[in-house]
PDB file of N, CA and C in Angstrom:
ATOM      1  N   UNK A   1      60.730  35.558   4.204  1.00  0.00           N
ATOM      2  CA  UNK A   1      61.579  34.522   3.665  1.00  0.00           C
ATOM      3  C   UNK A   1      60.694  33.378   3.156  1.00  0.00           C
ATOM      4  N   UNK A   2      60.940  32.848   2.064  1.00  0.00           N
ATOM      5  CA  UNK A   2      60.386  31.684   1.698  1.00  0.00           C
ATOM      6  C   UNK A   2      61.040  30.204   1.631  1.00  0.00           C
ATOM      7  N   UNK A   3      59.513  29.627   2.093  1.00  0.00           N
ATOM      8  CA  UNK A   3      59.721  28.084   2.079  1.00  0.00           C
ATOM      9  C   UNK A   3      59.665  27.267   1.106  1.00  0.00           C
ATOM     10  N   UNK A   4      60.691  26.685   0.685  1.00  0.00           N
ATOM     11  CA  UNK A   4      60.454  25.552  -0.463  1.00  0.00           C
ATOM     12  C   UNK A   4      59.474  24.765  -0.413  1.00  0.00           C
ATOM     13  N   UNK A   5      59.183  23.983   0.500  1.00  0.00           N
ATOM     14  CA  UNK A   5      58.496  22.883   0.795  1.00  0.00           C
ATOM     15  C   UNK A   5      59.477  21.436   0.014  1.00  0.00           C
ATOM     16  N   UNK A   6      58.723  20.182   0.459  1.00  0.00           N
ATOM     17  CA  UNK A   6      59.528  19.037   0.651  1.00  0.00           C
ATOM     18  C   UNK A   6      58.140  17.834  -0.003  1.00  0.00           C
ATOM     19  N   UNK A   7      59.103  17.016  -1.203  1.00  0.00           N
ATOM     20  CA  UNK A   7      58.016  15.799  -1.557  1.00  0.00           C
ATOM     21  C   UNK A   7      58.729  14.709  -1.059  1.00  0.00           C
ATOM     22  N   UNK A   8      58.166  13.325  -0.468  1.00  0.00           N
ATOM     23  CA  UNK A   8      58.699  12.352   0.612  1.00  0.00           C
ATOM     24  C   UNK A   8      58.143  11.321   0.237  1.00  0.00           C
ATOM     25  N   UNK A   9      59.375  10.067  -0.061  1.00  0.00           N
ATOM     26  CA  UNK A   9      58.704   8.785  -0.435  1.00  0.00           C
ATOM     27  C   UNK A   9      59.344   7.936   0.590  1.00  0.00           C
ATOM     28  N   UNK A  10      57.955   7.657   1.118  1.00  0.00           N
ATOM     29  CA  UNK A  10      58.796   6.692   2.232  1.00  0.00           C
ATOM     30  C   UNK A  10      58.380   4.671   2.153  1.00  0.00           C
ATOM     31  N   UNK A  11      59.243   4.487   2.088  1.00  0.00           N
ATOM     32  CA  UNK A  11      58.428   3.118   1.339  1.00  0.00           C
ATOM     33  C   UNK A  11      59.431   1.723   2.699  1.00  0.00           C
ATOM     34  N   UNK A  12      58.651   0.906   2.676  1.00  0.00           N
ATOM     35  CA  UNK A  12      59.256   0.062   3.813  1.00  0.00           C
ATOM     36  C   UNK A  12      60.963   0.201   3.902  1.00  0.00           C
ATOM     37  N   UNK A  13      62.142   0.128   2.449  1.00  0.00           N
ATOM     38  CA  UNK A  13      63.257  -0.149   2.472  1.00  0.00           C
ATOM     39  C   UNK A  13      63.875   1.371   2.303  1.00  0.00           C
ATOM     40  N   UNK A  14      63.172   2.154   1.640  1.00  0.00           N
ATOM     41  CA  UNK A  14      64.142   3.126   1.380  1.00  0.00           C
ATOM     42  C   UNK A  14      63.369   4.331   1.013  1.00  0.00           C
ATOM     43  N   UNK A  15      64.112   5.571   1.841  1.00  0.00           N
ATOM     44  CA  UNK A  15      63.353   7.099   2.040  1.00  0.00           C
ATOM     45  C   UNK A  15      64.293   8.041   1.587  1.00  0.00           C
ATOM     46  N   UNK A  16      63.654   8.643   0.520  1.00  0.00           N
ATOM     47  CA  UNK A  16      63.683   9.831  -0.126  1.00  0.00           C
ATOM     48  C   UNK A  16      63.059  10.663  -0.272  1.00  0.00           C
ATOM     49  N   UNK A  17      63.700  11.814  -0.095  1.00  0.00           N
ATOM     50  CA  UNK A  17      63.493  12.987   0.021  1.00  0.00           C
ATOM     51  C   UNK A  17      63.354  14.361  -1.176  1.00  0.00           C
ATOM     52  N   UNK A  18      63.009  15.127  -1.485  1.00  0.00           N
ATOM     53  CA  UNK A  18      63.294  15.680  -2.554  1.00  0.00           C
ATOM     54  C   UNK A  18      62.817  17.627  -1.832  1.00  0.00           C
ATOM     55  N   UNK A  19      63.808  18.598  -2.070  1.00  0.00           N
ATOM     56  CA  UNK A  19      63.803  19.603  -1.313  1.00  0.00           C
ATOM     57  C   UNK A  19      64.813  20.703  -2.004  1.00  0.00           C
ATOM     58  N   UNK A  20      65.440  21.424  -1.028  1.00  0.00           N
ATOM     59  CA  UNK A  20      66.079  22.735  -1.171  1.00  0.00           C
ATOM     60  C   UNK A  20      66.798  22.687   0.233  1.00  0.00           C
ATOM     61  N   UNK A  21      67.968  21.576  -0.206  1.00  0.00           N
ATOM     62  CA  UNK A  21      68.725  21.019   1.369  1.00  0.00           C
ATOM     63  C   UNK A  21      70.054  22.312   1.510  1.00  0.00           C
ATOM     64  N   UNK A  22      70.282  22.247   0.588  1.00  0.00           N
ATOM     65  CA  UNK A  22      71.296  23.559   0.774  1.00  0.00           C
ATOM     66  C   UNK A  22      71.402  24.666  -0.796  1.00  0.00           C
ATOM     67  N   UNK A  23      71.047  25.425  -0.303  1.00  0.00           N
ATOM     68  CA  UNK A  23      70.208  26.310  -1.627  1.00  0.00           C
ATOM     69  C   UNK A  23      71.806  26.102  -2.827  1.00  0.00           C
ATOM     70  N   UNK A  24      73.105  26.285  -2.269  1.00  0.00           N
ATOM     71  CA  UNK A  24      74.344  26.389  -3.093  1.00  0.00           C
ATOM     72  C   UNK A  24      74.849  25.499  -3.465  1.00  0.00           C
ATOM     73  N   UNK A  25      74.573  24.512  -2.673  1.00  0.00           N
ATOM     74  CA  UNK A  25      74.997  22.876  -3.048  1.00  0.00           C
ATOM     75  C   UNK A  25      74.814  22.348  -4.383  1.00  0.00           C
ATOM     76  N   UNK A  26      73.602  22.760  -4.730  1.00  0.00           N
ATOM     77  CA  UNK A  26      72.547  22.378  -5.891  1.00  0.00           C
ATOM     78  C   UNK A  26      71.756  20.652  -5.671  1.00  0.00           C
ATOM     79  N   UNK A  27      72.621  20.408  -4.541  1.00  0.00           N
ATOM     80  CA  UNK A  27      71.579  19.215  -3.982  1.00  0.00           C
ATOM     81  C   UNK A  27      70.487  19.048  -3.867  1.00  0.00           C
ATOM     82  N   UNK A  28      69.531  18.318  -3.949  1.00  0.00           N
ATOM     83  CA  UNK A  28      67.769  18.747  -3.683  1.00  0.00           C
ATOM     84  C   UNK A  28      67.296  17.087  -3.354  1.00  0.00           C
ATOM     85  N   UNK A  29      67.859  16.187  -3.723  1.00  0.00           N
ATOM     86  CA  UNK A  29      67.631  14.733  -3.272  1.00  0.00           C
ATOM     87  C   UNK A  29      68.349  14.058  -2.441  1.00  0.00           C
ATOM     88  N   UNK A  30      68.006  13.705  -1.071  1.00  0.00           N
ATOM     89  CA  UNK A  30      68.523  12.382  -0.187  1.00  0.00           C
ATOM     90  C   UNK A  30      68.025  11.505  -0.556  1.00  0.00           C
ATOM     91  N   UNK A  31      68.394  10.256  -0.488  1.00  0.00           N
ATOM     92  CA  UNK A  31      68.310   9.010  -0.830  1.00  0.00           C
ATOM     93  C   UNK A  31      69.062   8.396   0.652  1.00  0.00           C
ATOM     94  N   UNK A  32      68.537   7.671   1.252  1.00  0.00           N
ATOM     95  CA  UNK A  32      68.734   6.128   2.796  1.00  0.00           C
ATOM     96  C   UNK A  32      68.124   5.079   2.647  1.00  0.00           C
ATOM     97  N   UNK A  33      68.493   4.378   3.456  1.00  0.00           N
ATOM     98  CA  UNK A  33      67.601   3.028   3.335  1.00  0.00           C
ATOM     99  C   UNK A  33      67.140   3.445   4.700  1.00  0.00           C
ATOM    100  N   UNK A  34      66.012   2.595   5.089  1.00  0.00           N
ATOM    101  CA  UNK A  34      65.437   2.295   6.161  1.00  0.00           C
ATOM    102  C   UNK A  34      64.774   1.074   6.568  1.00  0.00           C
ATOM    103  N   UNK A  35      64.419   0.918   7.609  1.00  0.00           N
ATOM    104  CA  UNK A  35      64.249  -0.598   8.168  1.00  0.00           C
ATOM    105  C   UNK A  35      62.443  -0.792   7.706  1.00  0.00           C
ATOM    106  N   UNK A  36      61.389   0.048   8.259  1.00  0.00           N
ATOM    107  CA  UNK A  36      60.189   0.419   7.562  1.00  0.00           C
ATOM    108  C   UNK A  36      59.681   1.606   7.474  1.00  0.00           C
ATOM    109  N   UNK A  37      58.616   1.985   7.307  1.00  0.00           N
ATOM    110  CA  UNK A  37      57.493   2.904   7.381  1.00  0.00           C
ATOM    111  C   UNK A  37      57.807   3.451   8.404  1.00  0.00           C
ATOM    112  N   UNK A  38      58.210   3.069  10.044  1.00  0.00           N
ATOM    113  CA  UNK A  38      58.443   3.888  10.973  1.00  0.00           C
ATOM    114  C   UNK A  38      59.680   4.271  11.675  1.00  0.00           C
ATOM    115  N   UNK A  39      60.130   3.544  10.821  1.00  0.00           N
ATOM    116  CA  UNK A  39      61.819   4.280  10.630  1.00  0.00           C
ATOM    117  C   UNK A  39      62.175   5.544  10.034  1.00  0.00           C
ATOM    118  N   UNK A  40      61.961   6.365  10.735  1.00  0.00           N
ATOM    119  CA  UNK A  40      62.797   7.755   9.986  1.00  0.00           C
ATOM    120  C   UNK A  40      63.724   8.603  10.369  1.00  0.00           C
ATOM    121  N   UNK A  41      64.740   7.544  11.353  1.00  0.00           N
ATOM    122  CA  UNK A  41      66.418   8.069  10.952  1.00  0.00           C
ATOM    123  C   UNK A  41      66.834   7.324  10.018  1.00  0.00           C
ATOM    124  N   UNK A  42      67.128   6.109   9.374  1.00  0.00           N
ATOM    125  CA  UNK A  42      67.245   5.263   8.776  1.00  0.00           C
ATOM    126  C   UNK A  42      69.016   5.206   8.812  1.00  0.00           C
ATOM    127  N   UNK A  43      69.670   4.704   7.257  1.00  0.00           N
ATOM    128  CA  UNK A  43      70.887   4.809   7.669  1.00  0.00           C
ATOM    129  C   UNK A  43      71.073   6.027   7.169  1.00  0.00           C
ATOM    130  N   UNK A  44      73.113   6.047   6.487  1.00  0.00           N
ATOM    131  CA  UNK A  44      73.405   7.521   5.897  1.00  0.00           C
ATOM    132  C   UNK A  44      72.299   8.326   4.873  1.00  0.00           C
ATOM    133  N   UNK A  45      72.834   9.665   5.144  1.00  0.00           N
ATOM    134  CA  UNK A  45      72.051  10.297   3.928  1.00  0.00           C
ATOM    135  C   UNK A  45      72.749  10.535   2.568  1.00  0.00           C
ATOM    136  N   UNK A  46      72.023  10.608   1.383  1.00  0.00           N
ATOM    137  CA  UNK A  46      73.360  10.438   0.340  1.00  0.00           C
ATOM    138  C   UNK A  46      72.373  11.645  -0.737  1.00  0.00           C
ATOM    139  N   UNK A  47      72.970  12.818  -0.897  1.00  0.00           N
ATOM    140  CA  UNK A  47      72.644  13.610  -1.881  1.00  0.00           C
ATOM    141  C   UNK A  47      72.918  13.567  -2.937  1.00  0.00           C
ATOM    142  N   UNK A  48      72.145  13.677  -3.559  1.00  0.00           N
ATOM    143  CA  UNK A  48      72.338  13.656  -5.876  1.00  0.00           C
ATOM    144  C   UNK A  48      71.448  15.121  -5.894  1.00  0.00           C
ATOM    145  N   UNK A  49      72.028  15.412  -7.422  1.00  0.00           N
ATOM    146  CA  UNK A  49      71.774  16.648  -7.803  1.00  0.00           C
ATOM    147  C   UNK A  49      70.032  16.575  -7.926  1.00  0.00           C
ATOM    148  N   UNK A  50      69.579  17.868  -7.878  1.00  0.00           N
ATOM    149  CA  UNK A  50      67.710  18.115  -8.251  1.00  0.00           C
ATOM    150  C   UNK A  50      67.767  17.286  -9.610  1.00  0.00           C
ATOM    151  N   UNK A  51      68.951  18.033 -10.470  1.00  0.00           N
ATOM    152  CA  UNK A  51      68.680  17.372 -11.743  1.00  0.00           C
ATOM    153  C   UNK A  51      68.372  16.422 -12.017  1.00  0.00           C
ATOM    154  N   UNK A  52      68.869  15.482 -11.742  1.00  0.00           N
ATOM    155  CA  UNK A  52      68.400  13.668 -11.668  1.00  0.00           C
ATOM    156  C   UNK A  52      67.165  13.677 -12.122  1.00  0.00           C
ATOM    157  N   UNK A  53      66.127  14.455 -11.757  1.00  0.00           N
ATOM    158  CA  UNK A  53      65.084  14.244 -11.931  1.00  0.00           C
ATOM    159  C   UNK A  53      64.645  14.210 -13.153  1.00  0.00           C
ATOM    160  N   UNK A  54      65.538  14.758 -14.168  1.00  0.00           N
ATOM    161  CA  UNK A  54      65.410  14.967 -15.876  1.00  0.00           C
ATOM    162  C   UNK A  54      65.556  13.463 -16.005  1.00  0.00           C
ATOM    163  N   UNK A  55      66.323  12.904 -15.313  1.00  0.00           N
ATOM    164  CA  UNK A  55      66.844  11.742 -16.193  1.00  0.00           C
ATOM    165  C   UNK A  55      66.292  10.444 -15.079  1.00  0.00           C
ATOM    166  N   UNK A  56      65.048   9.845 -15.160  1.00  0.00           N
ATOM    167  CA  UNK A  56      64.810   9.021 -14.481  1.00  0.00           C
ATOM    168  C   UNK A  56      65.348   7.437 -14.498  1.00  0.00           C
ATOM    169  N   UNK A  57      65.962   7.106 -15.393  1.00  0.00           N
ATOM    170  CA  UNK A  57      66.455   5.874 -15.469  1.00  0.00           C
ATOM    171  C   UNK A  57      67.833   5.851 -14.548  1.00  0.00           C
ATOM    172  N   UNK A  58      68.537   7.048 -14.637  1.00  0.00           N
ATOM    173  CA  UNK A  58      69.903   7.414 -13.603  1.00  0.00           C
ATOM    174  C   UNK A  58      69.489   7.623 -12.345  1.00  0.00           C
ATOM    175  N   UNK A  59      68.420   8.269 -11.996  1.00  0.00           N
ATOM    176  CA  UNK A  59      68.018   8.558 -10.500  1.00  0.00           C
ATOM    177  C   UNK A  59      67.455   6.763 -10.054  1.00  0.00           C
ATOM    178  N   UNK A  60      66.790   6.487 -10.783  1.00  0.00           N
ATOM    179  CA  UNK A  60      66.979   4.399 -10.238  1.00  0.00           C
ATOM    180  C   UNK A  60      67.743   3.946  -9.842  1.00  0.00           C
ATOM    181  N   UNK A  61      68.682   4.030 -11.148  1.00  0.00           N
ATOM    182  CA  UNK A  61      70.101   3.085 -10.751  1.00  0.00           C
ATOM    183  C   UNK A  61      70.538   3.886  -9.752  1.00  0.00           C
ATOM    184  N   UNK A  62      70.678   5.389  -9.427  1.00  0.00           N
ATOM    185  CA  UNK A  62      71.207   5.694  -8.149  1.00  0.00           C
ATOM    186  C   UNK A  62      70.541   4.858  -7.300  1.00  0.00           C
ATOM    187  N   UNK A  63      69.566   5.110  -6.978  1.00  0.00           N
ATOM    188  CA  UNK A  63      68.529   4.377  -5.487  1.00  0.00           C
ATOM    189  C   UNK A  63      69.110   3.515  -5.800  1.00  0.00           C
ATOM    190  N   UNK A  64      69.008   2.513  -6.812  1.00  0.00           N
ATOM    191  CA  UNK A  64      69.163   0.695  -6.641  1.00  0.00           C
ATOM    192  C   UNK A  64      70.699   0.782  -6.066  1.00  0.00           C
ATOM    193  N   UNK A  65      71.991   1.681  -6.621  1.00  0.00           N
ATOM    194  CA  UNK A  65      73.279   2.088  -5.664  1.00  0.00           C
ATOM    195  C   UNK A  65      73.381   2.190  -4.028  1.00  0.00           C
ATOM    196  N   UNK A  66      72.482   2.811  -3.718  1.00  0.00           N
ATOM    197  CA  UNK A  66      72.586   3.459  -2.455  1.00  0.00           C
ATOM    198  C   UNK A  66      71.706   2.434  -1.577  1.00  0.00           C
ATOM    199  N   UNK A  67      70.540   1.897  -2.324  1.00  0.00           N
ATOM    200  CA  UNK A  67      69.658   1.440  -1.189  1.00  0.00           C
ATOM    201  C   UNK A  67      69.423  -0.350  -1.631  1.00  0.00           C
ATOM    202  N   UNK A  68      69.772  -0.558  -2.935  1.00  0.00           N
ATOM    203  CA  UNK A  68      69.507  -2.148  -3.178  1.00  0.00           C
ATOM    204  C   UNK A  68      68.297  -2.289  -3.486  1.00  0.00           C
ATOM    205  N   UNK A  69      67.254  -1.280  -3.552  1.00  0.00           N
ATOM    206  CA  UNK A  69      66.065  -1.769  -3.677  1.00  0.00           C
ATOM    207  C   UNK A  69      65.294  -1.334  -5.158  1.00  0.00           C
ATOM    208  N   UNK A  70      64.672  -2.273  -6.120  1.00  0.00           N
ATOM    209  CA  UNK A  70      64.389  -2.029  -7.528  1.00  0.00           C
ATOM    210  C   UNK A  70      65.645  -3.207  -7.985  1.00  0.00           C
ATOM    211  N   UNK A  71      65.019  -3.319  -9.083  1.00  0.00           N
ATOM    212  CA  UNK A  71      66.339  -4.264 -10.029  1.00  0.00           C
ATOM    213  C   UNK A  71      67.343  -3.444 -10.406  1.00  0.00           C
ATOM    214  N   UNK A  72      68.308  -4.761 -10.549  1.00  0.00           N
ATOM    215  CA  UNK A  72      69.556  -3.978 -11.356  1.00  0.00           C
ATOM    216  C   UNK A  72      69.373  -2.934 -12.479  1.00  0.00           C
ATOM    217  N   UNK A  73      68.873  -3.475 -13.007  1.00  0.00           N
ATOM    218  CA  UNK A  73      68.841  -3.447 -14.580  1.00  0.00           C
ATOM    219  C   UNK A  73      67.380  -2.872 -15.033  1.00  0.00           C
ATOM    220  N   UNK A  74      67.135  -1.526 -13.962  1.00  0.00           N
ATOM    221  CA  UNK A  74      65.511  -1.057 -14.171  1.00  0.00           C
ATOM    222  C   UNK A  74      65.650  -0.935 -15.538  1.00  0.00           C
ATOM    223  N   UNK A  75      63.683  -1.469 -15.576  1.00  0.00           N
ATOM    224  CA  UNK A  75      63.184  -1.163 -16.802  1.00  0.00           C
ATOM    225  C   UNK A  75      62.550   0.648 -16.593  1.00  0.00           C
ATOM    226  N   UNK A  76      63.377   1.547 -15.680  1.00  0.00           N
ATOM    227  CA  UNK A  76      62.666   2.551 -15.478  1.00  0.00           C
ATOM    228  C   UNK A  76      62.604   3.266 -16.958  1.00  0.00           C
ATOM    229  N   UNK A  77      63.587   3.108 -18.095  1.00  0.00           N
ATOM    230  CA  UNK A  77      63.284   4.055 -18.852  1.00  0.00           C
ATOM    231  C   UNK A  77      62.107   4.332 -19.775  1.00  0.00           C
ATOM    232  N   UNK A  78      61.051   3.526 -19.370  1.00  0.00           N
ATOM    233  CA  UNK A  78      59.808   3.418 -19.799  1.00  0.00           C
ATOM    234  C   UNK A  78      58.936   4.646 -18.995  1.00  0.00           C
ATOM    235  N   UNK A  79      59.640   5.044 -17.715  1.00  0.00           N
ATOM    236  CA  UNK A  79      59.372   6.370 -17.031  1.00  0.00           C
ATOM    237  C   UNK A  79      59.899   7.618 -17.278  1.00  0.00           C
ATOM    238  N   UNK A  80      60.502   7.593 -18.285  1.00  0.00           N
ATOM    239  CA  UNK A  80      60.870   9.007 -18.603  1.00  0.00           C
ATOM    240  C   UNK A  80      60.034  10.111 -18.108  1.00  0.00           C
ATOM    241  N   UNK A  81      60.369  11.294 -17.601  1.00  0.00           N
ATOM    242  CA  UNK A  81      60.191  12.450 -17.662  1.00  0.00           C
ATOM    243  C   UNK A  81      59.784  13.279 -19.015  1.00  0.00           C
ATOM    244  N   UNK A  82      58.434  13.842 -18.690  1.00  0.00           N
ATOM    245  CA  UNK A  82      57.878  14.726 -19.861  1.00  0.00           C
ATOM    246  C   UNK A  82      58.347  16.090 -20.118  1.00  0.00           C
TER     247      UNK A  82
END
């Protein structure tokens, strides 16, 4: 059986996850806030599609949704995805 493996950003306010959380779901990103670095129950967990990842200016404004942290009004689309 194979393992996906898991990429992890854990940053003082808010931890995300990026994976193969439920293969049918098509989920692949949690998004929480957390208190810091050694917080890792933090609060709820909140899944968005893998896809997000095409579209990085929407996966921001999600986080800045869920966790408050980044500006309103990211200038992420200067990060587009190649």
């Amino acid at each position: 059986m194979a393992v996906s493996g898991e990429v992890t950003l854990h940053h003082d306010r808010v931890y995300i996850q990026i994976g193969q959380f439920g293969l049918s779901s098509g989920h692949g990103i949690m998004i929480r806030t957390c208190k810091s670095r050694e917080d890792y129950t933090g609060g709820p967990n909140h899944f968005v599609a893998l896809a997000m990842l095409d579209d990085i200016p929407a996966l921001a404004a999600t986080v800045h949704a869920i966790t408050g942290v980044g500006p309103e009004n990211s200038s992420a689309s200067r990060f587009r995805a190649a």
